[in-house]
Structures are given as C-alpha cells and as structure tokens.
Protein backbone atom coordinates (compact mmCIF):
# COMPACT_ATOMS: atom_id res chain seq x y z
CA UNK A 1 86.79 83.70 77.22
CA UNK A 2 89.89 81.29 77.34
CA UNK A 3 91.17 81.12 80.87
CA UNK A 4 94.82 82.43 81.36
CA UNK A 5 97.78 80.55 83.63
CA UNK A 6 97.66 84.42 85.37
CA UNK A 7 95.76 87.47 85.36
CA UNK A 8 98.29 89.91 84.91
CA UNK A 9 102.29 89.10 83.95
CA UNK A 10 105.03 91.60 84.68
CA UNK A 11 108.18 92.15 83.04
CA UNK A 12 110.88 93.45 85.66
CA UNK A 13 111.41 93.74 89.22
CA UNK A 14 113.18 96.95 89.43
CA UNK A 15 110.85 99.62 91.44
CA UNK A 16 108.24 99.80 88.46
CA UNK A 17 107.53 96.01 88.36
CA UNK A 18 108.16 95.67 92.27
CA UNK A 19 106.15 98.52 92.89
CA UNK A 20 103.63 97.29 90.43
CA UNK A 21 103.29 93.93 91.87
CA UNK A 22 103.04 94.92 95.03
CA UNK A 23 100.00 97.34 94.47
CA UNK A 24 98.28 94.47 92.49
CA UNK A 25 99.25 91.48 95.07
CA UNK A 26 97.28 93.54 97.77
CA UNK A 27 94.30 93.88 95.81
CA UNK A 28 93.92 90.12 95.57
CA UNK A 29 94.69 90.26 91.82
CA UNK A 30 96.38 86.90 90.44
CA UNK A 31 100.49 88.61 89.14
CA UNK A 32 103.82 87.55 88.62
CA UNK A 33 106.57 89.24 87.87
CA UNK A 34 109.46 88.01 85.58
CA UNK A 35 113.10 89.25 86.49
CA UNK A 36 115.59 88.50 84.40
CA UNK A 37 118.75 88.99 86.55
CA UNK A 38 119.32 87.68 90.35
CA UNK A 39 118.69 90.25 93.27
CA UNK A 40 120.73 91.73 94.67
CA UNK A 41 122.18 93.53 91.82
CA UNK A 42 123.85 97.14 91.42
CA UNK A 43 121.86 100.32 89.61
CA UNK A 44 122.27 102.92 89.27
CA UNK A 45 119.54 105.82 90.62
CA UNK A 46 120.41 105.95 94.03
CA UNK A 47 118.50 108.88 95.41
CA UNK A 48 114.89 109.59 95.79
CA UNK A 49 111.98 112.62 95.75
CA UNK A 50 109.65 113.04 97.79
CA UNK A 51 106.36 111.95 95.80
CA UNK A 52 107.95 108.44 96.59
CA UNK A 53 106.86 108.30 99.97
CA UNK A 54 103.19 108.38 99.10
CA UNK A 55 103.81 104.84 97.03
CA UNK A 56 105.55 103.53 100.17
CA UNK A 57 103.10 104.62 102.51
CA UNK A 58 99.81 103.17 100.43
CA UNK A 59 102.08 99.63 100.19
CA UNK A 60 103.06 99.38 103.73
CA UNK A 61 106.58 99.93 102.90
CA UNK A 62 107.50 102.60 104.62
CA UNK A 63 108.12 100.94 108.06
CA UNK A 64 110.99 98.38 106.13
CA UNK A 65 112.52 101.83 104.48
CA UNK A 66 112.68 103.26 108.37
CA UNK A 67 114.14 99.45 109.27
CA UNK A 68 116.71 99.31 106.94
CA UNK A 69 118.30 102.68 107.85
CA UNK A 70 118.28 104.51 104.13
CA UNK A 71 119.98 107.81 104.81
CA UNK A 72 117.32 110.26 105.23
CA UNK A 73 117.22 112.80 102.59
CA UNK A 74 116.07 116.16 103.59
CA UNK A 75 116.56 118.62 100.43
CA UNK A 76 119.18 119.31 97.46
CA UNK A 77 122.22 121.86 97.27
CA UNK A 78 123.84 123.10 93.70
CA UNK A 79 127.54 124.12 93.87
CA UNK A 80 129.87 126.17 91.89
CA UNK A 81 133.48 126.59 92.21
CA UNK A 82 135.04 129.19 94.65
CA UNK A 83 136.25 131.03 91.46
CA UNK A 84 133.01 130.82 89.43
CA UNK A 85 131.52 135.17 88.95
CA UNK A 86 128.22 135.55 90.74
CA UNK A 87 125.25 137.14 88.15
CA UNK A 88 123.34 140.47 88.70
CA UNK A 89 120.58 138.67 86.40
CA UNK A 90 119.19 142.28 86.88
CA UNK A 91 115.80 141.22 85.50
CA UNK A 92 112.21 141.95 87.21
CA UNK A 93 114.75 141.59 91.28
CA UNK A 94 116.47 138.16 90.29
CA UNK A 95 119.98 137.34 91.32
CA UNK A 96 121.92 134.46 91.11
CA UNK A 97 125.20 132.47 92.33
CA UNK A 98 125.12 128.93 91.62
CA UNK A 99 125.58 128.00 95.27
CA UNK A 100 122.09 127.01 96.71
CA UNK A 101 119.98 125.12 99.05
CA UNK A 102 116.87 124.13 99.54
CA UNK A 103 114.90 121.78 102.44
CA UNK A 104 111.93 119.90 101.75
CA UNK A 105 110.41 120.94 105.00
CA UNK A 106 109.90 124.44 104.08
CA UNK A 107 107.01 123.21 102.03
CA UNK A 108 104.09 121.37 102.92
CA UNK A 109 103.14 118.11 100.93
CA UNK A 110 99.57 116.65 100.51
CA UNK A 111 99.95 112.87 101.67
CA UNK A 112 103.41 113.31 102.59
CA UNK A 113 103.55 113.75 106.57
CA UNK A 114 107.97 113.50 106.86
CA UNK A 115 110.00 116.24 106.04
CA UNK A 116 112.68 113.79 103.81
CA UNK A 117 112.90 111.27 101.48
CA UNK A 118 115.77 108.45 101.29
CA UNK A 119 119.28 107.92 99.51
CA UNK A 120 119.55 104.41 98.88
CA UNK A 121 121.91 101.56 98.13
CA UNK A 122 119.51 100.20 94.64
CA UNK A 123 121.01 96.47 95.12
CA UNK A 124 119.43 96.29 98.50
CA UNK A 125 116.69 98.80 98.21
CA UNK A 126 115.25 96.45 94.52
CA UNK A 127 115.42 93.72 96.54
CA UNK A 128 113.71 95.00 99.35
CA UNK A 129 110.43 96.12 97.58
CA UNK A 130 110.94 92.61 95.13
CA UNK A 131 110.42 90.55 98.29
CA UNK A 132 107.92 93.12 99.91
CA UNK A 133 105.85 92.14 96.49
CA UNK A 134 105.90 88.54 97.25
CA UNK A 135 104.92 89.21 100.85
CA UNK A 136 102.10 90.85 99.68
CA UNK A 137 100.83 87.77 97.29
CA UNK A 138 102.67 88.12 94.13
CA UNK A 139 104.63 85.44 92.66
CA UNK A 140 108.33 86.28 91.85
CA UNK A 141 110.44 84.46 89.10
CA UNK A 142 114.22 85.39 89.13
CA UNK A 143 116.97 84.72 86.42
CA UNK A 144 113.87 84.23 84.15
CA UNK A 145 115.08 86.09 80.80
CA UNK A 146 111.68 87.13 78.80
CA UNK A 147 111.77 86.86 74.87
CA UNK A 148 108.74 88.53 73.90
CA UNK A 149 105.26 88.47 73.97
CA UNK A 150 102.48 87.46 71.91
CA UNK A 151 99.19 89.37 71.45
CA UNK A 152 95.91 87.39 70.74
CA UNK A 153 92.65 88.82 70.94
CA UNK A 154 91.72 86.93 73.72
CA UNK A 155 94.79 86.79 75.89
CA UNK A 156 98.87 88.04 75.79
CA UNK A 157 101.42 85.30 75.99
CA UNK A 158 104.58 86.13 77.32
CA UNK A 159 107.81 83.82 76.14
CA UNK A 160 110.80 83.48 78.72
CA UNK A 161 113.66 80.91 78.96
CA UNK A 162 114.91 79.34 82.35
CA UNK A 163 118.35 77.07 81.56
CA UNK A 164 118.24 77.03 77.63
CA UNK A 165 114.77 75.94 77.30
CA UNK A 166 111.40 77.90 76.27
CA UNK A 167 108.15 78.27 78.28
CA UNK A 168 105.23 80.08 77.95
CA UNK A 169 102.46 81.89 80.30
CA UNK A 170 99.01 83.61 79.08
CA UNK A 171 97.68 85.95 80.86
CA UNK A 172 95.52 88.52 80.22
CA UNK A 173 97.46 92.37 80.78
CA UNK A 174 101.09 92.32 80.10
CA UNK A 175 103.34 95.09 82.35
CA UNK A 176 106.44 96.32 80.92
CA UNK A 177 108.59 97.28 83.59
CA UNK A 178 111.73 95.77 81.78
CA UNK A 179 113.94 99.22 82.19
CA UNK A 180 116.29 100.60 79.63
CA UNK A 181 115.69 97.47 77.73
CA UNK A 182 112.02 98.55 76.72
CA UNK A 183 111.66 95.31 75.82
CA UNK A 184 107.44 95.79 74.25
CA UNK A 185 108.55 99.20 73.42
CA UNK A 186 111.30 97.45 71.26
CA UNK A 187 109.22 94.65 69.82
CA UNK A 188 106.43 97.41 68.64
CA UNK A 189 108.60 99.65 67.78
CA UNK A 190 107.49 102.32 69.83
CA UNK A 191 110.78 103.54 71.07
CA UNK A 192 111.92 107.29 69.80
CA UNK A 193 115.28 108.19 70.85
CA UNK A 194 115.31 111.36 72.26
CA UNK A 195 116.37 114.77 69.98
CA UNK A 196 117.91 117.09 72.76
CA UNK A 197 119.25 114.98 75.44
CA UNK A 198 122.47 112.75 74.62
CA UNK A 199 123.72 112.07 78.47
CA UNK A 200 126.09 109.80 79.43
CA UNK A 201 127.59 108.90 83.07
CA UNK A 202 130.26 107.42 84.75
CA UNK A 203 129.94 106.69 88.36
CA UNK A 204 131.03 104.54 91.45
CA UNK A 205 131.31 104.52 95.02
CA UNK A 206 133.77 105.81 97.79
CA UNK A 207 134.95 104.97 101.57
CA UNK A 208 135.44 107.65 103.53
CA UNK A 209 134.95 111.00 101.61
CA UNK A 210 134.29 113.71 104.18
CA UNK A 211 130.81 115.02 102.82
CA UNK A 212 131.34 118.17 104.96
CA UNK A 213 134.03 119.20 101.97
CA UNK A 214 131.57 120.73 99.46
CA UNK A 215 128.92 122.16 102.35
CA UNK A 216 129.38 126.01 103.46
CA UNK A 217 127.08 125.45 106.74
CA UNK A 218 125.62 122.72 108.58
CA UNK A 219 123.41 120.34 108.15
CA UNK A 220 123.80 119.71 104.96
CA UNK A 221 125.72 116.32 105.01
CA UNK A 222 122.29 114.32 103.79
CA UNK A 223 121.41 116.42 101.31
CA UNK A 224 122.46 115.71 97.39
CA UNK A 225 124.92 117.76 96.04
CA UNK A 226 124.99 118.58 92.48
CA UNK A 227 128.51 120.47 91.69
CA UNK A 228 128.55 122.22 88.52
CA UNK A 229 131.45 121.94 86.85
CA UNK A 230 133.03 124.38 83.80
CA UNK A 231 132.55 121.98 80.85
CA UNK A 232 129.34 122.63 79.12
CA UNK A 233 126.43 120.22 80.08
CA UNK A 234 128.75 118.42 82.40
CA UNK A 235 127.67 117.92 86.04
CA UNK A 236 128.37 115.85 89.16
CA UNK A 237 126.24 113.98 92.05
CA UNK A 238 126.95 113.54 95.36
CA UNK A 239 124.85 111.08 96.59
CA UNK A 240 125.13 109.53 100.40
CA UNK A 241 124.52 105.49 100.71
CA UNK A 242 125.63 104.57 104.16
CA UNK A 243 127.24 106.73 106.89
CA UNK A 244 130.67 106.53 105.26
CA UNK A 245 129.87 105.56 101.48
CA UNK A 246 129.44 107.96 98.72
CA UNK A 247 128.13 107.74 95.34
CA UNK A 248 129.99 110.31 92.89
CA UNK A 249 128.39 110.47 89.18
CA UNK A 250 129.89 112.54 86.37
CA UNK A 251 127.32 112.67 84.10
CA UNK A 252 128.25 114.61 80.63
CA UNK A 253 127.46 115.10 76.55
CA UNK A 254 128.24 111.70 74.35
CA UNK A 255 130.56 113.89 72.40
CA UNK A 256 133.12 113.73 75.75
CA UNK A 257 132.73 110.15 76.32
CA UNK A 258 135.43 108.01 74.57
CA UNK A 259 134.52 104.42 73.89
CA UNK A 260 138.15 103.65 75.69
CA UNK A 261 137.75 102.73 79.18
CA UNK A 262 141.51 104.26 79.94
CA UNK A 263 140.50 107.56 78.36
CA UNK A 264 137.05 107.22 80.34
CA UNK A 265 139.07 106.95 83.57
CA UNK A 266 140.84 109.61 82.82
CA UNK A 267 137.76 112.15 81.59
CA UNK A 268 136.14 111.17 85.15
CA UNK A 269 139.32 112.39 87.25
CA UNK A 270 139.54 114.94 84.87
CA UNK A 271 136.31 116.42 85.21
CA UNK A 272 136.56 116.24 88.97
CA UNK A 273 139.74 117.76 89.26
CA UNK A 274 138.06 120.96 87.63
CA UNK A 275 137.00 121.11 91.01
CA UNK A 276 139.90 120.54 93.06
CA UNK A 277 138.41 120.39 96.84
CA UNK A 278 136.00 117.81 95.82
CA UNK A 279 139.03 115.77 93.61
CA UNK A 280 141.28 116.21 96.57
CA UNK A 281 138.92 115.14 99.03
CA UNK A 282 137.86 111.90 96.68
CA UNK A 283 141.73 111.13 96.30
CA UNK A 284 142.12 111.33 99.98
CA UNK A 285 138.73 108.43 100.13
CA UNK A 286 139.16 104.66 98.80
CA UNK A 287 137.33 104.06 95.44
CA UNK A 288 135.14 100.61 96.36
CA UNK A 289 134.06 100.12 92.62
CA UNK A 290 135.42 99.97 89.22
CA UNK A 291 133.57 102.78 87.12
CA UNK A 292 130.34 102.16 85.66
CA UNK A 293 129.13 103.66 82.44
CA UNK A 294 125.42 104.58 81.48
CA UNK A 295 124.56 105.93 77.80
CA UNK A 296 121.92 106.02 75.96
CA UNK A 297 120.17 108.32 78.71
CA UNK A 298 116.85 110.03 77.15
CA UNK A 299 113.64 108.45 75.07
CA UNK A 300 110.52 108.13 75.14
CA UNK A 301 107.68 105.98 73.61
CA UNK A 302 105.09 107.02 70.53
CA UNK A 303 102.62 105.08 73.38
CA UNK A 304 102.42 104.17 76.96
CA UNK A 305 100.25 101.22 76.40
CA UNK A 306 98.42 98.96 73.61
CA UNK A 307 95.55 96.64 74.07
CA UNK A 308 96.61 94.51 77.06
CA UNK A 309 100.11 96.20 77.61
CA UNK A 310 101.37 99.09 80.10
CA UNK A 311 104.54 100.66 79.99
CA UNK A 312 105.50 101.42 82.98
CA UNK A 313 108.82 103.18 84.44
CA UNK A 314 112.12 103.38 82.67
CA UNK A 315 110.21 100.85 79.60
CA UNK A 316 108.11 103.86 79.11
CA UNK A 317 110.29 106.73 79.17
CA UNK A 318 113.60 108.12 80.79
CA UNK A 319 114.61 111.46 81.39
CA UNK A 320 117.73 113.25 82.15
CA UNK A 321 118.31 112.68 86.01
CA UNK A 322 119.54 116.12 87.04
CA UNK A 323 116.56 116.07 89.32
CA UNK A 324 116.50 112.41 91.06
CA UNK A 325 113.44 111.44 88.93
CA UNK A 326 113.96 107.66 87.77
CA UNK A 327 112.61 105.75 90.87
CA UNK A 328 110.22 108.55 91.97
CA UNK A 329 108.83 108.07 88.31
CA UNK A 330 108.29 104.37 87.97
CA UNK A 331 107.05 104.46 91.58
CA UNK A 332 104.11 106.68 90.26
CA UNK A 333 103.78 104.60 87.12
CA UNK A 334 102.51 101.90 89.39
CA UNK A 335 100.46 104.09 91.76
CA UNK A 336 98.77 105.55 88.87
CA UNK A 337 98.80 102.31 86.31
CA UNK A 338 97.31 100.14 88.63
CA UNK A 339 93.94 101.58 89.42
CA UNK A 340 93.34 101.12 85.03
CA UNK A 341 94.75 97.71 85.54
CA UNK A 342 92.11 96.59 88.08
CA UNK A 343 89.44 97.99 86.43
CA UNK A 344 90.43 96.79 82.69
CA UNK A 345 89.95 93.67 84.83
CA UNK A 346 87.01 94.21 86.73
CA UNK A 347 85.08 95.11 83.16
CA UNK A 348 86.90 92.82 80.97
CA UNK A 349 87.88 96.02 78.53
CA UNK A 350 91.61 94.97 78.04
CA UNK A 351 92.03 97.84 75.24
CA UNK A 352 94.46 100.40 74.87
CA UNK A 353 91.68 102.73 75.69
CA UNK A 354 91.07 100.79 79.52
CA UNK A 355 94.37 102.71 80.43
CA UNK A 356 94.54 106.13 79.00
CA UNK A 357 94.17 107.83 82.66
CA UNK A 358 97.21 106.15 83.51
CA UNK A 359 98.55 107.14 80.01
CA UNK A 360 97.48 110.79 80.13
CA UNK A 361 98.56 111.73 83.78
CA UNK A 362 101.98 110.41 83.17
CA UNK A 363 102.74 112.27 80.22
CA UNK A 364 101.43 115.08 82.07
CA UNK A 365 103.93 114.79 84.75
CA UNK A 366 107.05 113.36 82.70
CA UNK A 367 106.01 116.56 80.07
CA UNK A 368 106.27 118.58 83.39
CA UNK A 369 109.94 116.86 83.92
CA UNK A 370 111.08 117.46 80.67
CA UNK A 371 110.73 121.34 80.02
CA UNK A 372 111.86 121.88 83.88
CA UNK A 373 115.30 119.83 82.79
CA UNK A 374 115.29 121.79 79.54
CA UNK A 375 115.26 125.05 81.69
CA UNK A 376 118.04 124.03 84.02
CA UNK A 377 120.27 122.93 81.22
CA UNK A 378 119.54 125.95 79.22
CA UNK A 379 120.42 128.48 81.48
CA UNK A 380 120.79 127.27 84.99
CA UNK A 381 121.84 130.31 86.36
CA UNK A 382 117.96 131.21 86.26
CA UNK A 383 117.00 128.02 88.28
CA UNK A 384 119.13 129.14 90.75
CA UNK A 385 117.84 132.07 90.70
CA UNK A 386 114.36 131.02 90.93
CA UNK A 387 115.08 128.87 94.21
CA UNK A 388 116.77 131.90 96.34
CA UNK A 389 113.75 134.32 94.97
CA UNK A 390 110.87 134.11 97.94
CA UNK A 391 108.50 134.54 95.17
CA UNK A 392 109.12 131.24 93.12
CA UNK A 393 111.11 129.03 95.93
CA UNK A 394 107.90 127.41 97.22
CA UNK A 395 106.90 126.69 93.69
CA UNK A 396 109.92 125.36 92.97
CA UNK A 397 110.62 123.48 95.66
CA UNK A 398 107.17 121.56 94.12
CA UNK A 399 108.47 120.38 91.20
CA UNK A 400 111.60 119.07 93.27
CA UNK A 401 109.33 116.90 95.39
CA UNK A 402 107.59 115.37 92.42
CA UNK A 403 104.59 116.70 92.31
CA UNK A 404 104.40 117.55 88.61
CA UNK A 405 101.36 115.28 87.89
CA UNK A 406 98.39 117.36 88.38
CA UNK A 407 99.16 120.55 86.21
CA UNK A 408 99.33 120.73 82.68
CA UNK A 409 102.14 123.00 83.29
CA UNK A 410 102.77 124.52 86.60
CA UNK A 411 102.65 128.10 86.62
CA UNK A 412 105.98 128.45 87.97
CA UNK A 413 107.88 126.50 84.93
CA UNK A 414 105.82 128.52 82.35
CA UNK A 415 107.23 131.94 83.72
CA UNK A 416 110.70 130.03 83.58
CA UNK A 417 110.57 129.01 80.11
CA UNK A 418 109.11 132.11 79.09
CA UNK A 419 112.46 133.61 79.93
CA UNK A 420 114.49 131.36 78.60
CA UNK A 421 112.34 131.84 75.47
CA UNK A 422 113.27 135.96 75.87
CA UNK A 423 116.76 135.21 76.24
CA UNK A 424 117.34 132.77 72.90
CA UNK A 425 115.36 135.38 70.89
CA UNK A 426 117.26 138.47 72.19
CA UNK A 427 121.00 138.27 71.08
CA UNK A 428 121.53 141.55 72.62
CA UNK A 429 120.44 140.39 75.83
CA UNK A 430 122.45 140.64 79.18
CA UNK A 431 122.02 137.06 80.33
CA UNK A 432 122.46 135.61 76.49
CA UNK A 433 126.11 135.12 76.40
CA UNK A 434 125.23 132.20 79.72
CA UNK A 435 122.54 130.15 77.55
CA UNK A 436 123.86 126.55 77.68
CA UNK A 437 124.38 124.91 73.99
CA UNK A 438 122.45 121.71 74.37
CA UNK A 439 119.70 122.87 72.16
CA UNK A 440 119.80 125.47 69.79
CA UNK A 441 116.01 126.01 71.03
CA UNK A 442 115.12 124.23 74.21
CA UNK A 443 111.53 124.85 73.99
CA UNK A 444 111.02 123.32 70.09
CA UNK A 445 108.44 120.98 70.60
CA UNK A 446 109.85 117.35 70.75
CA UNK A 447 108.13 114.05 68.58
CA UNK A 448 109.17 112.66 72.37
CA UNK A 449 106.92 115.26 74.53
C-alpha cells in the first residue's frame, strides 16, 4: 500500500471539520484540516440545541464554552402579534395561539446533565473549536483554498493553492466539511437542490435592543424567539450574542427577495414593521452590521459518502433552520462519522460501504428534521398546539433538543403529519383554510429525503 503525506485530510474548519478534527486528533489518528478563509470570520447559525452538548462534553470542550461566557440558552418561545385570532383547533382537546414556550429542563436528556445549551457569536465560537482541534493534535492550515480532489484506488489526493501556486497532499479518507460550498458533493455531482424549501434570509446584529420587548413573563430573555409574522412562510429570529447584542434574521420565500440590495433593505424593515413593538424597539437599538443575505437554503446529497470520502455537515445536507439545527447537525456528523472513520482505518476497508452507519443514522435523523420542518411550515398552528398539549409537549420538546437520531420516525411527528395529511385531503375541514402554501403536499416523498 503506497504510504500517504496524512491519514485522513479535511476540508473545512467550520464546526463539522473542527468538530471532526478534534474527535480524530484525540484518537491519535494522523488529520489536517484545510480552511479556506482566515478565523475569525462571521456566519451565520448563531444558536444551538441541546444534542450539542454531548459533542462538547466527549471533546473536552465544554469547560472553554463555560470560559468564554456563550449566553446560556435554556428553551425556545414562538410569538404572534397582539392582533393575530387565537384557534379552537377543536380536534381530539387541541388548542392553539401562536404564543408559546417551552424550557429544556422540563425534560430529561440521556448524556446531557445541564438544563441549556448556548447562543453564540460563530466568528469566535469557529475559532474556538478550530484551535481546540489543534490542541488536541490536529494540524490546521488557514487561507488554504482546496481545488478538488483526486480518487485513486490506493489513496485520495486533495489539490489546494496557498499564494497562486498548486500543492498536493495524499491521504487516505477525504472529509468534506466544506459548507454550502459542497465542494465533493459538487465535483461528483451529488448535489440535489431541494423541491419544497426555497428560503432565503437577511440578518445582522443590534446594540441595545431591550429583549424583554417581545417576552409576556420572566425569564425568558435567553431564550430564542421566533416571531411569526403575517406574510406567508416568512419568519423572524431573535437570537442573544452578548448581554447587549442581538441577532435579528428575517428569513422568507425567494419569490420576496429582490436581487436589489435597496429593495432588500427595505423588505427587512418592512417585514419587521408588520410587527411594530419589535420594529420600534429595533429602531430605538443601533444596527452594528450591514445586512447579510443567505439563499440557496435547502439540499441534500444522492450520497453521504463514496469510497474514501464523508460528507459531513452543511457539505452533506442543509435544512431549513426554523429549529436551530445547522451546528447541532454537523456536530453529530462528526460524533457519529468518526467512529466509521477509525475503523475504515483500523481494517484498511476505505469503501463507501466502511461508512454506511454513519451514512444511515444521519439520514435517519436529518429525515426526522425534515418532515418536523414540513409540519411547522404547513400548518404551524398545530405545532403550537402540540407544545401547550401535556400529552405531546415532552415528545416534542425531544425533537427540539436534537434527539431525532435514534427513531425511524418518532411517534410524536407521525401523529403530527398524520394530521396535516387529514387536513390537505379534507377541503371541508375546519383547520384547512390555515394550511401554509409552501407545498401543495408537504408529505410527497422528496428525491432529497
């Protein structure tokens, strides 16, 4: 067998690779990881489930998260405006008002011993877990912009440029952690763009906003606030980064998003002033940032991995983030990816084959993600529904933690989209006339499930 420069070569330091590298770098295994812009950099994804903390407990990370003062996160709380009806759903006891909360302490998590999770400032929070990777034994190559890669039958060569000129390292299991870019997902071709899901954002940060505005009691300052607004589809996150600075996301349909960065402005103000305590409120703050965009929001992959390549993270597949699901996914992807990894290179079996655990349990839990999504978009009125009914909260409250893994549906989401299902086929039916239009089916099964 030819000897490779590395055993294992990832592409991306975001959480995926970081995380990644970090898992491999403590099992002695030879890594590097190849990141092509310079930390500390802005991204967006700034708040967290609590599934995470197992990944930062099993990498000794948790102590730097406690160190570095994240705000804690203890649950989530969905908003409507003052004037917004509330819904006799008058079905089987279930009632509904689009104004809810919920705590992650009211349900115990296996291998989670802290009753919250983090909000976090990405620049600082990447670079964090980058470095905690190199602590750990893993060698870290910044501003290193990879090409491609070549596949031999004997080893995977991965082409990156430093300053204009071309290099080369073999190693022996490539790790796609690239992001967005899906850069082997690209190259094989792999990528489907999603059928149902066309989101696009606009987001930035602000000084100063009084986070009591939106709450109705106390204590929920912490939490994240997703305000629904009146414009189908259309949403808005509320997302704490630091005792006074505030993350505020619009995220809506491509159809509303203008390619003109005046009209974008304007949609964003627009859209908040819909809801006129929380646009008064963010008038009243300092804007820190210029708006961001994000498009191109849902996809997935025809496969997770190939002989000697992984997908891992966002390079394997993103989802709507309604729920907070990016980081908490590619976290997962490398607490799940890396026990194949180590073996594949324990037995020398580098095939696609070495990895389908890791392949099969995250489609199992991104599956999971995807039909809970569809249900909220569809008619979110239920999922509100669902978390203030005693009989599905706890259930609920599951899925919002992240632990959507195990199941091949949880029993909880098929009831849900059973409903749903009633409701699209029924015309006639009561709660019909509040079925979102993002799909003209939600529950049609996707090329992308």
């Amino acid at each position: 067998m030819i000897k490779t420069d590395i055993d294992v070569g990832i592409i991306g330091g975001g959480p995926a690779g970081s995380g990644m590298a970090a898992y491999l770098a403590k099992a002695g295994v030879n890594c590097a990881v190849f990141e092509r812009e310079l930390f500390p950099r802005p991204h967006v994804g700034e708040s967290l489930v609590p599934s995470s903390t197992r990944v930062f407990k099993e990498l000794g990370f948790l102590e730097k998260m406690e160190e570095n003062r994240f705000p804690h996160k203890y649950g989530a709380v969905w908003t409507s405006s003052a004037r917004a009806p509330a819904y006799d759903m008058n079905f089987e006891g279930l009632s509904a008002d689009c104004k809810v909360d919920i705590g992650f302490a009211e349900r115990d998590q296996a291998g989670v011993n802290q009753d919250y999770t983090y909000h976090v400032d990405r620049g600082k929070f990447d670079l964090l877990l980058l470095q905690h990777s190199h602590e750990l034994g893993a060698k870290v190559y910044e501003g290193v912009a990879v090409s491609g890669v070549d596949f031999c039958n004997d080893y995977a060569a991965v082409k990156y440029s430093i300053g204009g000129k071309q290099f080369t390292v073999t190693c022996k299991i490539v790790i796609d952690a690239s992001g967005r870019r899906t850069l082997i997902g690209n190259q094989m071709k792999w990528r489907i763009k999603d059928p149902v899901f066309d989101q696009y954002a606009l987001h930035t940060w602000f000084e100063g906003y009084d986070r009591h505005t939106m709450a109705w009691k106390n204590g929920l300052d912490n939490h994240i606030f997703i305000h629904f607004l009146p414009i189908t589809n259309t949403w808005v996150w509320q997302i704490p980064i630091t005792e006074s600075v505030t993350s505020v996301g619009v995220v809506t349909q491509k159809k509303n998003f203008s390619v003109s960065r005046e009209s974008r402005e304007q949609f964003y103000w627009e859209c908040l002033r819909s809801r006129s305590e929380l646009h008064d409120a963010l008038r009243a703050s300092q804007q820190l940032r210029s708006l961001k965009e994000e498009g191109d929001y849902s996809y997935a992959m025809k496969q997770l991995a190939g002989d000697r390549v992984v997908l891992i993270g966002d390079a394997g597949r993103f989802v709507d983030p309604i729920f907070s699901t990016g980081v908490s996914i590619a976290l997962n992807c490398a607490r799940f990816a890396h026990a194949d990894v180590i073996k594949a290179l324990e037995t020398g079996n580098f095939t696609r084959e070495a990895f389908s655990t890791y392949e099969t349990t995250i489609r199992r839990g991104t599956k999971n993600w995807y039909n809970f999504i569809k249900v909220y978009y569809r008619l979110n009125v239920l999922f509100t529904a669902f978390v203030q009914d005693p009989r599905y909260r706890l259930d609920v409250l599951q899925l919002l933690q992240g632990d959507v893994y195990d199941e091949q549906e949880p029993t909880v989401l098929t009831r849900m989209r059973g409903i749903v299902e009633q409701v699209e086929k029924s015309p006639n039916h009561v709660w019909h006339k509040l079925l979102g239009d993002l799909t003209a089916n939600a529950f049609v099964e996707a090329a992308t499930a």
